[in-house]
C-alpha atoms as a PDB file:
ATOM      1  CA  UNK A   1       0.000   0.000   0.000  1.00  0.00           C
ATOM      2  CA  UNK A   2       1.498   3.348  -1.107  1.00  0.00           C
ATOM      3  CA  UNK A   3       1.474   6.135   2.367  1.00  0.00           C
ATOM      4  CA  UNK A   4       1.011   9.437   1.001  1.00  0.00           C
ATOM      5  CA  UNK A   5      -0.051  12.611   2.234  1.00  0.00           C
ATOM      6  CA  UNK A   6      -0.656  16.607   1.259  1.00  0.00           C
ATOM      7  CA  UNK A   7      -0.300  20.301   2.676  1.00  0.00           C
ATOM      8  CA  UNK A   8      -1.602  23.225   1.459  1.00  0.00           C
ATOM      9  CA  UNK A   9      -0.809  26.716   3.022  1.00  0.00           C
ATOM     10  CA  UNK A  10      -2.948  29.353   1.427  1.00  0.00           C
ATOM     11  CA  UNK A  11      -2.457  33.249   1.401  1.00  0.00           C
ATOM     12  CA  UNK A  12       1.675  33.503   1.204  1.00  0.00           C
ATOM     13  CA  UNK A  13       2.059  37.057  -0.392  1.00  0.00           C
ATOM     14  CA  UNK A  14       5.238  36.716  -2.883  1.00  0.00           C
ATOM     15  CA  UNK A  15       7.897  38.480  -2.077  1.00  0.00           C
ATOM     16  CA  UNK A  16       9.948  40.771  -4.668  1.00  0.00           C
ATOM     17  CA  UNK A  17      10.218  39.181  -8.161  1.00  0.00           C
ATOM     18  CA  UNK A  18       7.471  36.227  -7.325  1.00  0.00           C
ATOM     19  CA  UNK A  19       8.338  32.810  -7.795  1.00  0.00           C
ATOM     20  CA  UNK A  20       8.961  30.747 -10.971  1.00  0.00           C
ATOM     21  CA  UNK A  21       7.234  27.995 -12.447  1.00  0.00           C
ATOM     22  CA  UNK A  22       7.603  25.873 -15.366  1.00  0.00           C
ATOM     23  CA  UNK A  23       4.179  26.856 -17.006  1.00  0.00           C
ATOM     24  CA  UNK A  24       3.611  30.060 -16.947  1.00  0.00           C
ATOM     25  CA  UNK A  25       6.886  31.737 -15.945  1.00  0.00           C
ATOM     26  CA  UNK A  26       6.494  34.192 -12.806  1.00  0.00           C
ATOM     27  CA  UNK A  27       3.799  34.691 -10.280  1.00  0.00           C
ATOM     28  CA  UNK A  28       3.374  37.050  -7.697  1.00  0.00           C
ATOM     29  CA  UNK A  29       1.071  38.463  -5.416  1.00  0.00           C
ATOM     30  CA  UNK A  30      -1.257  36.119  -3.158  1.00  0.00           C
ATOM     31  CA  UNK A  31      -0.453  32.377  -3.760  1.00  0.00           C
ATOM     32  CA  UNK A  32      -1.693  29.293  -2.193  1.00  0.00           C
ATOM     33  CA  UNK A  33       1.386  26.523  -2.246  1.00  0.00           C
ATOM     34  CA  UNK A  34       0.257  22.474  -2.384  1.00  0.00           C
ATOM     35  CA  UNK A  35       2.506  19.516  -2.175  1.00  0.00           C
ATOM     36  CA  UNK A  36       2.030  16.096  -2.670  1.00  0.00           C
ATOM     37  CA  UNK A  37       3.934  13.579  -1.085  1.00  0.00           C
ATOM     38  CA  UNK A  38       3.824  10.271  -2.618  1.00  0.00           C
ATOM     39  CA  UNK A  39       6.254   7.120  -3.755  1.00  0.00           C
ATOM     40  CA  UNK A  40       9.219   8.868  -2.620  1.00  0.00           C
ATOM     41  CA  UNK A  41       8.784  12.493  -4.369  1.00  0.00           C
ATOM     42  CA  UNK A  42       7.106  15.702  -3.360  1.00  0.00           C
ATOM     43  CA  UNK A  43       5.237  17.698  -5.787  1.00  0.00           C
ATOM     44  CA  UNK A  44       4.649  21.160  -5.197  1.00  0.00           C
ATOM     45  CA  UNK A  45       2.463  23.612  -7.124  1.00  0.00           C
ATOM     46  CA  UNK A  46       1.391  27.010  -6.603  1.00  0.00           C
ATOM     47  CA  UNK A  47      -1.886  28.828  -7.548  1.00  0.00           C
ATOM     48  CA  UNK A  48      -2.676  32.456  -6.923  1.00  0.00           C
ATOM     49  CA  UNK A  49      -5.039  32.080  -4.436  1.00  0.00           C
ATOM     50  CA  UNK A  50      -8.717  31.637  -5.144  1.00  0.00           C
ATOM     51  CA  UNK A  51      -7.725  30.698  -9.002  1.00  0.00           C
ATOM     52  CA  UNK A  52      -8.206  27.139 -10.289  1.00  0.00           C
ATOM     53  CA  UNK A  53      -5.180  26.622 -12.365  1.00  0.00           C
ATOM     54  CA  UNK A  54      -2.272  24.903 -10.574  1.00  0.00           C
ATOM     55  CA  UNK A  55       1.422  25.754 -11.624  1.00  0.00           C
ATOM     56  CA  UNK A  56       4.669  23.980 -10.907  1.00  0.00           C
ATOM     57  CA  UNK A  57       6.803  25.212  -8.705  1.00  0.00           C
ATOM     58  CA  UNK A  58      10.364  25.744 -10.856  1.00  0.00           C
ATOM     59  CA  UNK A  59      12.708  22.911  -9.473  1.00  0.00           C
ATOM     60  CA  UNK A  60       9.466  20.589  -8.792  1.00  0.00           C
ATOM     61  CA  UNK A  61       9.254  17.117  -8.078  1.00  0.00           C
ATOM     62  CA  UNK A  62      11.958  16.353  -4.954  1.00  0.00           C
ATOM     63  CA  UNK A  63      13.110  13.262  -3.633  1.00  0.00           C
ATOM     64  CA  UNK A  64      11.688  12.913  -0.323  1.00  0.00           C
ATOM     65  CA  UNK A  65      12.247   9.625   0.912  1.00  0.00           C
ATOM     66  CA  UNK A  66       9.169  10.135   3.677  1.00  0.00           C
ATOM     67  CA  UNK A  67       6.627  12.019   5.190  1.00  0.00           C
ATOM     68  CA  UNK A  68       8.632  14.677   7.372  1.00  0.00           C
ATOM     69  CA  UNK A  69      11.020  14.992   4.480  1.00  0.00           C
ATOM     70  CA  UNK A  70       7.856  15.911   2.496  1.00  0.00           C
ATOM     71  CA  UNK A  71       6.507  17.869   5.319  1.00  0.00           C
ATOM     72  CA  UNK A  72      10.569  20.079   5.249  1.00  0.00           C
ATOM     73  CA  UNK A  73       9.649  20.496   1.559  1.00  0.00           C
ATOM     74  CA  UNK A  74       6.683  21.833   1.557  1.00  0.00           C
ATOM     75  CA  UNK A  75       7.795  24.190   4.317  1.00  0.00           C
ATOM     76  CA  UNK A  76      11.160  25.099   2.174  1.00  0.00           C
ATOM     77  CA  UNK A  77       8.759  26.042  -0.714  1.00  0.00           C
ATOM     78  CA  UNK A  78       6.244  28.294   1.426  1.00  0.00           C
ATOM     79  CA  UNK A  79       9.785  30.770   2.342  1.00  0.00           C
ATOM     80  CA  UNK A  80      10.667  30.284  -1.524  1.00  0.00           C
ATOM     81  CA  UNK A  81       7.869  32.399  -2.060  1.00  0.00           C
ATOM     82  CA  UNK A  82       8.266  34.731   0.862  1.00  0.00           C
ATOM     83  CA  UNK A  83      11.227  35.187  -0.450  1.00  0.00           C
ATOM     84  CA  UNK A  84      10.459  36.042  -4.136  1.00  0.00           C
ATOM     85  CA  UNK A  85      13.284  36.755  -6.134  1.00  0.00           C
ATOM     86  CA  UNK A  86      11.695  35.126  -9.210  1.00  0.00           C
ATOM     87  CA  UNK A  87      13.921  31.917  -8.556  1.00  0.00           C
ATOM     88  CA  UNK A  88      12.032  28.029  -8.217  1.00  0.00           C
ATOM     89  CA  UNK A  89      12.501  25.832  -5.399  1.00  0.00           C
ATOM     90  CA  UNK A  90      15.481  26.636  -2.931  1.00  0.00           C
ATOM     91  CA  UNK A  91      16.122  23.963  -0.279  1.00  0.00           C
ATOM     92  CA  UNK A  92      18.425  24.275   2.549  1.00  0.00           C
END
């Protein structure tokens, strides 16, 4: 049986410069940031809040060998925003 799990943290205002994703280049303003954790690999998308379109998050999937890894992820993308800088995932 496959364990997976999913966070969502709505309402991170970008910081300078947004944040980059693969579809649509950058977004800024109010964002909502999801991950998926499943087989291994954490997903992450971001939405401007209230929207329906999802967008990956530049530097999406990472390996994340289980849940709290997933869980350091997620949190890791929700400053990556904060920060802004129009740059993709940064992990510490």
């Amino acid at each position: 049986m496959d364990t997976w799990a999913t966070w969502t943290t709505r309402g991170i205002t970008a910081g300078r410069g947004g944040v980059m994703t693969d579809e649509v280049g950058v977004l800024t303003g109010d964002l909502t940031v999801h991950t998926t954790w499943i087989h291994g690999e954490a997903q992450i998308t971001v939405q401007y809040t209230g929207a329906e379109e999802w967008h990956t998050l530049h530097g999406s999937p990472v390996a994340a060998l289980d849940e709290a890894t997933g869980r350091a992820v997620h949190q890791a993308a929700v400053e990556t925003v904060k920060v802004g800088g129009g740059q993709g995932l940064s992990l510490p």
